[in-house]
N, C-alpha and C. Protein backbone atom coordinates (compact mmCIF):
# COMPACT_ATOMS: atom_id res chain seq x y z
N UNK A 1 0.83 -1.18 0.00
CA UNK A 1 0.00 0.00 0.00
C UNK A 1 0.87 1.24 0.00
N UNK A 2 1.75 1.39 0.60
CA UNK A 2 2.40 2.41 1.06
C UNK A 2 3.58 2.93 -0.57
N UNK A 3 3.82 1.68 -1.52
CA UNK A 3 4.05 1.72 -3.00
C UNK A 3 3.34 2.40 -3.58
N UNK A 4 2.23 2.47 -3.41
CA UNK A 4 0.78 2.93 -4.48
C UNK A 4 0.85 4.19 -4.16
N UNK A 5 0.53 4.28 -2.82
CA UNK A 5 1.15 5.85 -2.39
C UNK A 5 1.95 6.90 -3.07
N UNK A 6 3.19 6.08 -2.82
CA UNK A 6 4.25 6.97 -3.29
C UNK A 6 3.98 6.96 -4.81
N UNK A 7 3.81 6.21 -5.66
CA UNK A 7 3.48 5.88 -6.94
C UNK A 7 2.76 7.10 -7.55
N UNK A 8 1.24 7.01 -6.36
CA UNK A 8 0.61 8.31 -6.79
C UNK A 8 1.15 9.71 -6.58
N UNK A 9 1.80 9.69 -5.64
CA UNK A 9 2.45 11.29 -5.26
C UNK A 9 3.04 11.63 -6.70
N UNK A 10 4.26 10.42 -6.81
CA UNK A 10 4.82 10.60 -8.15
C UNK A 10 4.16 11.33 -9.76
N UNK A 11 3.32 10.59 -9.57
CA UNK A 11 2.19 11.11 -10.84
C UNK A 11 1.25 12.28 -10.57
N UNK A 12 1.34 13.28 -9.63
CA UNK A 12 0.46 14.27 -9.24
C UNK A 12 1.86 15.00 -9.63
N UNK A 13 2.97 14.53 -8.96
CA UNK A 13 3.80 15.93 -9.18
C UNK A 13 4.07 15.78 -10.83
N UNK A 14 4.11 14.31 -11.37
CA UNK A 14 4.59 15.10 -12.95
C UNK A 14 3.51 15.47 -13.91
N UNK A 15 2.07 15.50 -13.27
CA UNK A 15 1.07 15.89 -13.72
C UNK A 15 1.06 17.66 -13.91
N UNK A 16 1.27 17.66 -12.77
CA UNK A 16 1.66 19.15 -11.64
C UNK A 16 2.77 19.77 -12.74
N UNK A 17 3.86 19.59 -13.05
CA UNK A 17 5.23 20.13 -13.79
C UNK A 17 4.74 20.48 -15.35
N UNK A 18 3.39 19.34 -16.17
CA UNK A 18 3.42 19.56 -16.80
C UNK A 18 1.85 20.60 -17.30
N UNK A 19 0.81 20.88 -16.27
CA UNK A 19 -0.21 21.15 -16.69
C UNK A 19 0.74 23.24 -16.18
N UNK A 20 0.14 23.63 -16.65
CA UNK A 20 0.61 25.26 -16.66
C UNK A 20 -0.30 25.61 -15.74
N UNK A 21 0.26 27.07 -14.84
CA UNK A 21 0.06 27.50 -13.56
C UNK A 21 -1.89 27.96 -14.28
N UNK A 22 -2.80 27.65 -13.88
CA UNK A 22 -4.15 28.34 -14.07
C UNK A 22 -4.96 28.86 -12.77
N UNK A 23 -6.28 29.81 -12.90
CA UNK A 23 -6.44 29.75 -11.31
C UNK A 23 -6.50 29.00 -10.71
N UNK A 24 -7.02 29.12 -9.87
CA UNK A 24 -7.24 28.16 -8.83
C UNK A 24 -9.02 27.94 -8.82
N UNK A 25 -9.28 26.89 -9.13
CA UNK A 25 -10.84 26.75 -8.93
C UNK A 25 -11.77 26.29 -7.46
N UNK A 26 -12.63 26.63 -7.24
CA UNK A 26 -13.23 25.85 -5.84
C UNK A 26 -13.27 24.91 -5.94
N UNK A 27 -13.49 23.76 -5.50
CA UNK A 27 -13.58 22.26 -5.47
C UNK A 27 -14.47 22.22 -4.48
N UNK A 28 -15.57 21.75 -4.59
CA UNK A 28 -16.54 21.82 -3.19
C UNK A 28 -16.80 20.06 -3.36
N UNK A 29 -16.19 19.37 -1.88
CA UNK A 29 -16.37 17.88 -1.73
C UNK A 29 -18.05 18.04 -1.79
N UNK A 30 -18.06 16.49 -2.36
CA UNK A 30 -19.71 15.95 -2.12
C UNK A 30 -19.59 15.23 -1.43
N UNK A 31 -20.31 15.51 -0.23
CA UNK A 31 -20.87 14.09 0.88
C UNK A 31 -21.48 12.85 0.03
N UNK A 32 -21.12 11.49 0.21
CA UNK A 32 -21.42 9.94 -0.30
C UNK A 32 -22.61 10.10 0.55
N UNK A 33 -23.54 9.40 -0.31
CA UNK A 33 -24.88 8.87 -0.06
C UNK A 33 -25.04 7.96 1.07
N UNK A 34 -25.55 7.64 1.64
CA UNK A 34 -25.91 7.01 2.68
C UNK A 34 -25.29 5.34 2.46
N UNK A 35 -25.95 5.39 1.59
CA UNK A 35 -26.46 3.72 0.86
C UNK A 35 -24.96 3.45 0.48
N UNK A 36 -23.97 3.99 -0.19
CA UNK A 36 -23.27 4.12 -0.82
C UNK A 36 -21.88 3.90 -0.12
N UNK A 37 -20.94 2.78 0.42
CA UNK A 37 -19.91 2.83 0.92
C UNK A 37 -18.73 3.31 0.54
N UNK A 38 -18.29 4.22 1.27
CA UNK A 38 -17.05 5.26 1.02
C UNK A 38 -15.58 4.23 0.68
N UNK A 39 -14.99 4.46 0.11
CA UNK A 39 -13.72 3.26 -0.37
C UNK A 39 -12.73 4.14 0.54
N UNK A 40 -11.75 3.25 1.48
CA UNK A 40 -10.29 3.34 2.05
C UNK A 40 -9.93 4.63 1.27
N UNK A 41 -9.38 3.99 0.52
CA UNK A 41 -8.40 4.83 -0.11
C UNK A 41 -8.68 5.48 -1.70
N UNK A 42 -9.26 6.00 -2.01
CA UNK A 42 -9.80 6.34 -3.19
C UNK A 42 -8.91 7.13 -4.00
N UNK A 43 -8.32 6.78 -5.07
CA UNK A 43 -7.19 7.62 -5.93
C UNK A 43 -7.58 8.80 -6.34
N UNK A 44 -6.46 10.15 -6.29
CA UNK A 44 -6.88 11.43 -6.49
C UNK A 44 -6.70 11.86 -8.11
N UNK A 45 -7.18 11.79 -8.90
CA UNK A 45 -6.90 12.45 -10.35
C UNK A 45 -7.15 13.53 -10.62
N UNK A 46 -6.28 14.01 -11.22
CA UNK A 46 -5.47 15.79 -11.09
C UNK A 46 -6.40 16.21 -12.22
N UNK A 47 -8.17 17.38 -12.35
CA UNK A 47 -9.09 17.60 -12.84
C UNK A 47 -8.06 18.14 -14.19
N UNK A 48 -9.06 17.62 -15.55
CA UNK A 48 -8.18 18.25 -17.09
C UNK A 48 -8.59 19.13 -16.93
N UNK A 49 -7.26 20.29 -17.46
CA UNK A 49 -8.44 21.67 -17.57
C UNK A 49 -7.46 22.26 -19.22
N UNK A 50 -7.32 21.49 -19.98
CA UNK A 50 -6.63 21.83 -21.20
C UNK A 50 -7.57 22.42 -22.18
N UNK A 51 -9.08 22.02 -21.07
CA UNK A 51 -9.65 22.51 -22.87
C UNK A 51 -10.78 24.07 -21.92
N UNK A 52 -11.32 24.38 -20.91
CA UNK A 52 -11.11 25.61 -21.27
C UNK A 52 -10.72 26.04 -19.49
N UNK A 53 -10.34 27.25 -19.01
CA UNK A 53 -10.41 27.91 -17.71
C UNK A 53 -11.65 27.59 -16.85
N UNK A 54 -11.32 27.92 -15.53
CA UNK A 54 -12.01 27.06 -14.36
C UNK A 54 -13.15 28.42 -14.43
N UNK A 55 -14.41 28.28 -14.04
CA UNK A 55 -15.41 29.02 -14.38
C UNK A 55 -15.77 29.15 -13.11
N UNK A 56 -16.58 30.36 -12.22
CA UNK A 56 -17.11 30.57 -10.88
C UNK A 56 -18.30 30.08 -11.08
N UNK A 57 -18.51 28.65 -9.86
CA UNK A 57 -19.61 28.06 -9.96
C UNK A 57 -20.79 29.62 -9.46
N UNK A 58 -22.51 29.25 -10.55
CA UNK A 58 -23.05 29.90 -10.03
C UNK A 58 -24.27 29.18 -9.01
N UNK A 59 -24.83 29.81 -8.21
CA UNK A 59 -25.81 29.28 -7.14
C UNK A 59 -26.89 28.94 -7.84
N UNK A 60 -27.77 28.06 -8.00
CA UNK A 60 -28.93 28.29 -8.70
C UNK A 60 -30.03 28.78 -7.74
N UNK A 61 -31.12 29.33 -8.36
CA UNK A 61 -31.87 30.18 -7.41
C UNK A 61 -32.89 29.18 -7.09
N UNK A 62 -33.19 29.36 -6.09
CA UNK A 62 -34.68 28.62 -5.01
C UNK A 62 -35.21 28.43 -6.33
N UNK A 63 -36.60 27.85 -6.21
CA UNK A 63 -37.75 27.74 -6.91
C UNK A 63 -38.69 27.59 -5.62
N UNK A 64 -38.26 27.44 -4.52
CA UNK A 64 -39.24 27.30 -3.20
C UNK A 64 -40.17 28.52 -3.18
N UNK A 65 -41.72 28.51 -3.18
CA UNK A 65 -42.46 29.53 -2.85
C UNK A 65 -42.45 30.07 -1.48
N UNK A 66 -42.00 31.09 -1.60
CA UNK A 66 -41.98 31.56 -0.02
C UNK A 66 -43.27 31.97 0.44
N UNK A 67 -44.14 31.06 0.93
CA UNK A 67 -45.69 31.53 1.28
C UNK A 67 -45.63 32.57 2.66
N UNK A 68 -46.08 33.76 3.22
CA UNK A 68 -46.74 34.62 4.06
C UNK A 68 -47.56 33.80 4.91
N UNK A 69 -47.71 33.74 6.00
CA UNK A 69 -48.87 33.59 6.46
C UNK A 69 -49.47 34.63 7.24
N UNK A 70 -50.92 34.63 7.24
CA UNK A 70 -51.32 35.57 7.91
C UNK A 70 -52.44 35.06 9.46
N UNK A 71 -51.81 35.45 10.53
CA UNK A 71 -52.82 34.81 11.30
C UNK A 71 -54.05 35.28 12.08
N UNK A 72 -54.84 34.95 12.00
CA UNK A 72 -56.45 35.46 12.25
C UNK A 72 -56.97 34.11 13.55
N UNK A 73 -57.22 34.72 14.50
CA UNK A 73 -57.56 33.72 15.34
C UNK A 73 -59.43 34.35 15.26
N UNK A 74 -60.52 33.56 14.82
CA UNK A 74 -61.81 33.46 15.03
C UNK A 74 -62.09 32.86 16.09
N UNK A 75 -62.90 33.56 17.08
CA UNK A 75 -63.51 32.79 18.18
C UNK A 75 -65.27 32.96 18.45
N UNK A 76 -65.59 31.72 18.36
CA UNK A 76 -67.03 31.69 18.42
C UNK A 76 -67.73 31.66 19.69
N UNK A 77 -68.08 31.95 20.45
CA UNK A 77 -69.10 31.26 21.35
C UNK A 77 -70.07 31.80 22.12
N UNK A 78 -71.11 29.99 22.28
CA UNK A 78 -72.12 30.57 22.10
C UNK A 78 -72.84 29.97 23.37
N UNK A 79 -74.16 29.98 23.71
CA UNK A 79 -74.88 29.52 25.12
C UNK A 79 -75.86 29.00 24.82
N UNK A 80 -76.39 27.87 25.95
CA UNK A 80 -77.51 26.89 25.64
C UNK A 80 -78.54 27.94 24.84
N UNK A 81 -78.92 29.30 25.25
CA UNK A 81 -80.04 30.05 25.28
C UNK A 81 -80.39 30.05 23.56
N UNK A 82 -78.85 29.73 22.89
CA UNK A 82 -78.76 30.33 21.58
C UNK A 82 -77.90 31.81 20.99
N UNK A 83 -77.74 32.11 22.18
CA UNK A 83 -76.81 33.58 22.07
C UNK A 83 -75.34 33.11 21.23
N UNK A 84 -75.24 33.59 20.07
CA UNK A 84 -73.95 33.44 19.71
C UNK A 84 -72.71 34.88 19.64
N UNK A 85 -71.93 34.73 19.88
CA UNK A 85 -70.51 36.30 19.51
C UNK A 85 -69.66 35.58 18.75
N UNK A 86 -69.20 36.29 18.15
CA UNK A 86 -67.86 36.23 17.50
C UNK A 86 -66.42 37.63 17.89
N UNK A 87 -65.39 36.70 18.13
CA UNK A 87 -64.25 37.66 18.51
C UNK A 87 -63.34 37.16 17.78
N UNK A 88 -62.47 38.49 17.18
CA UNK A 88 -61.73 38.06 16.03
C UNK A 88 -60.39 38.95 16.41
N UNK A 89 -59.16 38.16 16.13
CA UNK A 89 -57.60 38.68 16.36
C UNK A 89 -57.04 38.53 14.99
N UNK A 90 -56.43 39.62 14.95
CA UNK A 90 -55.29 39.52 13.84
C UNK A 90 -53.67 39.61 14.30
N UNK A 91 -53.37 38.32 14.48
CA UNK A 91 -52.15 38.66 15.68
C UNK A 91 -51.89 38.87 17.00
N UNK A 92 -52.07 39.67 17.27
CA UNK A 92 -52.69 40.09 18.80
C UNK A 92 -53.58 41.22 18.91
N UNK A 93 -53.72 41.91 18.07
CA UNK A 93 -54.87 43.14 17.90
C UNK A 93 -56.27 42.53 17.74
N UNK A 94 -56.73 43.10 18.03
CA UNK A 94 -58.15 42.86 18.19
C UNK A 94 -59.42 43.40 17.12
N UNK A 95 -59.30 43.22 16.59
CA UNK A 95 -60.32 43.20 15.43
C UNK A 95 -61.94 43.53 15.76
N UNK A 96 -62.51 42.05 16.06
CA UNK A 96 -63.59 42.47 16.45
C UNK A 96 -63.90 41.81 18.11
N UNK A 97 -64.86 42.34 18.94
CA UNK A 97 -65.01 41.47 20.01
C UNK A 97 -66.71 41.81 20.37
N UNK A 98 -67.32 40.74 20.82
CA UNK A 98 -68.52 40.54 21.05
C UNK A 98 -69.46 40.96 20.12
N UNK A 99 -69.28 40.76 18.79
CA UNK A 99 -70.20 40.53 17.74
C UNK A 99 -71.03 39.85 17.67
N UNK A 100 -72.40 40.02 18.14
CA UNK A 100 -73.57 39.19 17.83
C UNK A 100 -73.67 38.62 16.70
N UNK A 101 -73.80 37.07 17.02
CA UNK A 101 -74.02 36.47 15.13
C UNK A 101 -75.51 35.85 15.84
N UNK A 102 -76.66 35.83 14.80
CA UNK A 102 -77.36 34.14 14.62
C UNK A 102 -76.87 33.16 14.72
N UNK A 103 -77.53 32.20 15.42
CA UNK A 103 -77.37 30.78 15.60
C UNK A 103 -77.25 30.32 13.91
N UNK A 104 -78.12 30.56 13.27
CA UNK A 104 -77.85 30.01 12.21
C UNK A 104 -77.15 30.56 10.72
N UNK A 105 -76.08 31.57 10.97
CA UNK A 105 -75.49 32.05 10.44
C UNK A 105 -73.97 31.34 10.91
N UNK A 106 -73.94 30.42 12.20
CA UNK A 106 -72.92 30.29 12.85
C UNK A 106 -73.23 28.50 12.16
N UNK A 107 -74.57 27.95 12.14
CA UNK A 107 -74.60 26.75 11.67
C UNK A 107 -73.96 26.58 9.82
N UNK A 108 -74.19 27.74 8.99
CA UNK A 108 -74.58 27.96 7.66
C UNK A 108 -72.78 28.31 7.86
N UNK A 109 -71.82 28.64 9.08
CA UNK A 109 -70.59 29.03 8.07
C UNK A 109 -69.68 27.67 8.61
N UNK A 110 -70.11 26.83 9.83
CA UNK A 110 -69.34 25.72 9.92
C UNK A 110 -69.59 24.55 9.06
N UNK A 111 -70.74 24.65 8.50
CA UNK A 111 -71.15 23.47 7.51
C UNK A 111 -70.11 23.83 5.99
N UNK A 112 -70.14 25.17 6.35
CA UNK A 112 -68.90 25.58 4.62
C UNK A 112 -67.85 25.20 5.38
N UNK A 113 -67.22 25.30 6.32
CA UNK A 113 -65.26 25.10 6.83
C UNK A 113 -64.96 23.49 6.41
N UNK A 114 -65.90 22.56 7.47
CA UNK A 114 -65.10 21.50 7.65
C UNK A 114 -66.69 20.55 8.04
N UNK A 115 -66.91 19.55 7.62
CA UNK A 115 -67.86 18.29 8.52
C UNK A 115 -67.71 18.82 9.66
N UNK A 116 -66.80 18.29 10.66
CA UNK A 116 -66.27 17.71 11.81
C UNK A 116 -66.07 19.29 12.51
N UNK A 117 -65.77 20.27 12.34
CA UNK A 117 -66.72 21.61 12.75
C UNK A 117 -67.58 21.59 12.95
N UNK A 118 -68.94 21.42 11.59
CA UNK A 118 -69.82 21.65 11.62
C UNK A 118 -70.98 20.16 12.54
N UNK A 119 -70.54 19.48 12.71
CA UNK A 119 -71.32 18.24 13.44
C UNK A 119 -70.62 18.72 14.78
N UNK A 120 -69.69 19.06 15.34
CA UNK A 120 -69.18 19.47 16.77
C UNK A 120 -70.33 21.16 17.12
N UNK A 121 -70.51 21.61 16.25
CA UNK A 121 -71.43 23.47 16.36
C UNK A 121 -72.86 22.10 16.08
N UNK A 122 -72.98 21.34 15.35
CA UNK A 122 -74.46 21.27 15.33
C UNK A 122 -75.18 20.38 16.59
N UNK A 123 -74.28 19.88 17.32
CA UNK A 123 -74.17 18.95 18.42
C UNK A 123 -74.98 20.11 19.87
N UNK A 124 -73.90 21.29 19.84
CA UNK A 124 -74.54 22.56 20.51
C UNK A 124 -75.73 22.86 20.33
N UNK A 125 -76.09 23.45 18.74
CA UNK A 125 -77.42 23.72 18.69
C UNK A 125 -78.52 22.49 18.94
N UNK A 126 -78.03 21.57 18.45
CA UNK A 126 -79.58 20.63 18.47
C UNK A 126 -79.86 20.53 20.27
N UNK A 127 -78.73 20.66 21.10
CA UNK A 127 -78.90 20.24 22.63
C UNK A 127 -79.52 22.11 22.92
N UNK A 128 -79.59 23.22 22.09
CA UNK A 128 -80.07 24.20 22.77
C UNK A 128 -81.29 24.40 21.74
N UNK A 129 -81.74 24.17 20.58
CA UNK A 129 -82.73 23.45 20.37
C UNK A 129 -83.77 22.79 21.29
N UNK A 130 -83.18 21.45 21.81
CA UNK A 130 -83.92 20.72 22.72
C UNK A 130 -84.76 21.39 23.88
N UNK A 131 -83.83 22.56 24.16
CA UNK A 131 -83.82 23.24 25.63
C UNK A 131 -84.86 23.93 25.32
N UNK A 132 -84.65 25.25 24.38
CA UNK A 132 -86.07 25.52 23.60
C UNK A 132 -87.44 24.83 23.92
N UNK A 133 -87.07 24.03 22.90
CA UNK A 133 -88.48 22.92 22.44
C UNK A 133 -89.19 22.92 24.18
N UNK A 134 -88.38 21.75 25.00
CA UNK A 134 -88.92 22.37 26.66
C UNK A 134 -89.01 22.71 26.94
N UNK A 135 -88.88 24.31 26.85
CA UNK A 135 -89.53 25.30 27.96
C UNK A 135 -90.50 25.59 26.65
N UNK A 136 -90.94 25.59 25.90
CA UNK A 136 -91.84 26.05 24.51
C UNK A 136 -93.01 25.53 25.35
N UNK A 137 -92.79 24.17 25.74
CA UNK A 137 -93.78 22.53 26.08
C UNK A 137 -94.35 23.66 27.42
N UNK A 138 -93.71 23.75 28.76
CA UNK A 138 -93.72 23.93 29.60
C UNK A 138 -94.82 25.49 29.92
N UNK A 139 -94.06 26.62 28.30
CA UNK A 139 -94.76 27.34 28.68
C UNK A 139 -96.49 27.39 28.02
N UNK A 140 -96.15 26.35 27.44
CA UNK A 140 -97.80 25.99 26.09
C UNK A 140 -98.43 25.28 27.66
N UNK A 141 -97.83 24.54 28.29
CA UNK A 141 -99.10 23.90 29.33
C UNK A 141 -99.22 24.85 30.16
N UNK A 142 -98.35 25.80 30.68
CA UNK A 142 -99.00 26.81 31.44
C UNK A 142 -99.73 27.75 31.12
N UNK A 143 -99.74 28.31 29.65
CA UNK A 143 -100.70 28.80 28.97
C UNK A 143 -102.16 28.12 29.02
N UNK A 144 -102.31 26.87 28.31
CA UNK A 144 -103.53 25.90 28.91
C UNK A 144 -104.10 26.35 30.11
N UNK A 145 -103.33 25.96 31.36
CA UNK A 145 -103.64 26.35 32.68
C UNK A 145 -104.29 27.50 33.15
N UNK A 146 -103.79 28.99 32.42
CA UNK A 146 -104.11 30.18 32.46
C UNK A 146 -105.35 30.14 31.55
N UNK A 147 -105.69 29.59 30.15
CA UNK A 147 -106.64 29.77 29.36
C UNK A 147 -107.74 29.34 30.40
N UNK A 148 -107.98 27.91 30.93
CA UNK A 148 -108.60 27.30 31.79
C UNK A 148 -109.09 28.21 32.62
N UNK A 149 -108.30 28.87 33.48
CA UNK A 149 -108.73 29.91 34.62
C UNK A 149 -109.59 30.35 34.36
N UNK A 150 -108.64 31.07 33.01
CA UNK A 150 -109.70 32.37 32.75
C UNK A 150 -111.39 32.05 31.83
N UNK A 151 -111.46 30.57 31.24
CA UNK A 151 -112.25 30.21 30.84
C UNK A 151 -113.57 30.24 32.31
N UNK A 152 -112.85 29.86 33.59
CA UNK A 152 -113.32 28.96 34.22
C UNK A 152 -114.39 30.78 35.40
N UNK A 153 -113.61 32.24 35.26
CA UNK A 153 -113.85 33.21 35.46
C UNK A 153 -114.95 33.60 35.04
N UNK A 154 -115.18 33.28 33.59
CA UNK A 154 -115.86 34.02 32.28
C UNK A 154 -117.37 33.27 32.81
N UNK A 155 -117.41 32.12 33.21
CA UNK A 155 -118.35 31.71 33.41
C UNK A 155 -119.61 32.27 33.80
């Protein structure tokens, strides 16, 4: 091994004596692939440059889209009663806060975002729905009750 060596030194320097002084170019090593086993001793061959001058590598430019983001935090919420707000951040500023929306302006914009929004918001309304509907019941039989009375007055 230590033959091959010297062997090669030998042939770099009469490579060296006979190629003429040119600049000097960058040489930028490439890292070996993963997959790819690096060899001991890998022989160095002195780059031709007889046919034209060493050229300044250029960078090539991104093609990566540099996307912006912009962040908007929406906050909804709302109460069994049906009362809905909306509060809205742009960053940390405050945009809007305690904006009355409809219940069903709040059903009509989660059904456009996502399913799984809109079945989590419709889960709310149908349980304040329900709540509704029972006291609706509650106040229709006490109405009855009062009609009765007053039926029962008139007499």
């Amino acid at each position: 091994m230590a033959n091959t060596l010297t062997e090669q030194d030998d042939q770099v320097d009469a490579v060296d004596a006979t190629i003429p002084a040119a600049p000097e170019a960058v040489v930028k090593p490439v890292a070996p692939k993963a997959e790819e086993p690096v060899p001991a001793a890998a022989p160095v061959e002195a780059p031709a440059q007889e046919e034209s001058p060493a050229k300044p590598v250029k960078r090539a430019k991104s093609t990566a889209k540099k996307t912006r983001t912009v962040e908007l935090t929406l906050t909804v919420t709302g109460t069994m009663d049906g009362d809905w707000q909306a509060d809205l951040l742009h960053g940390t500023t405050r945009v809007v806060q305690g904006l009355t929306i409809p219940a069903i302006a709040v059903s009509r914009a989660a059904k456009e975002l996502h399913e799984d929004i809109f079945s989590g918001i419709e889960t709310v309304l149908e349980a304040a729905r329900d709540q509704h509907r029972t006291r609706m019941e509650e106040l229709e039989a006490e109405l009855a009750k009062v009609k009765q009375a007053l039926a029962e007055l008139s007499d």
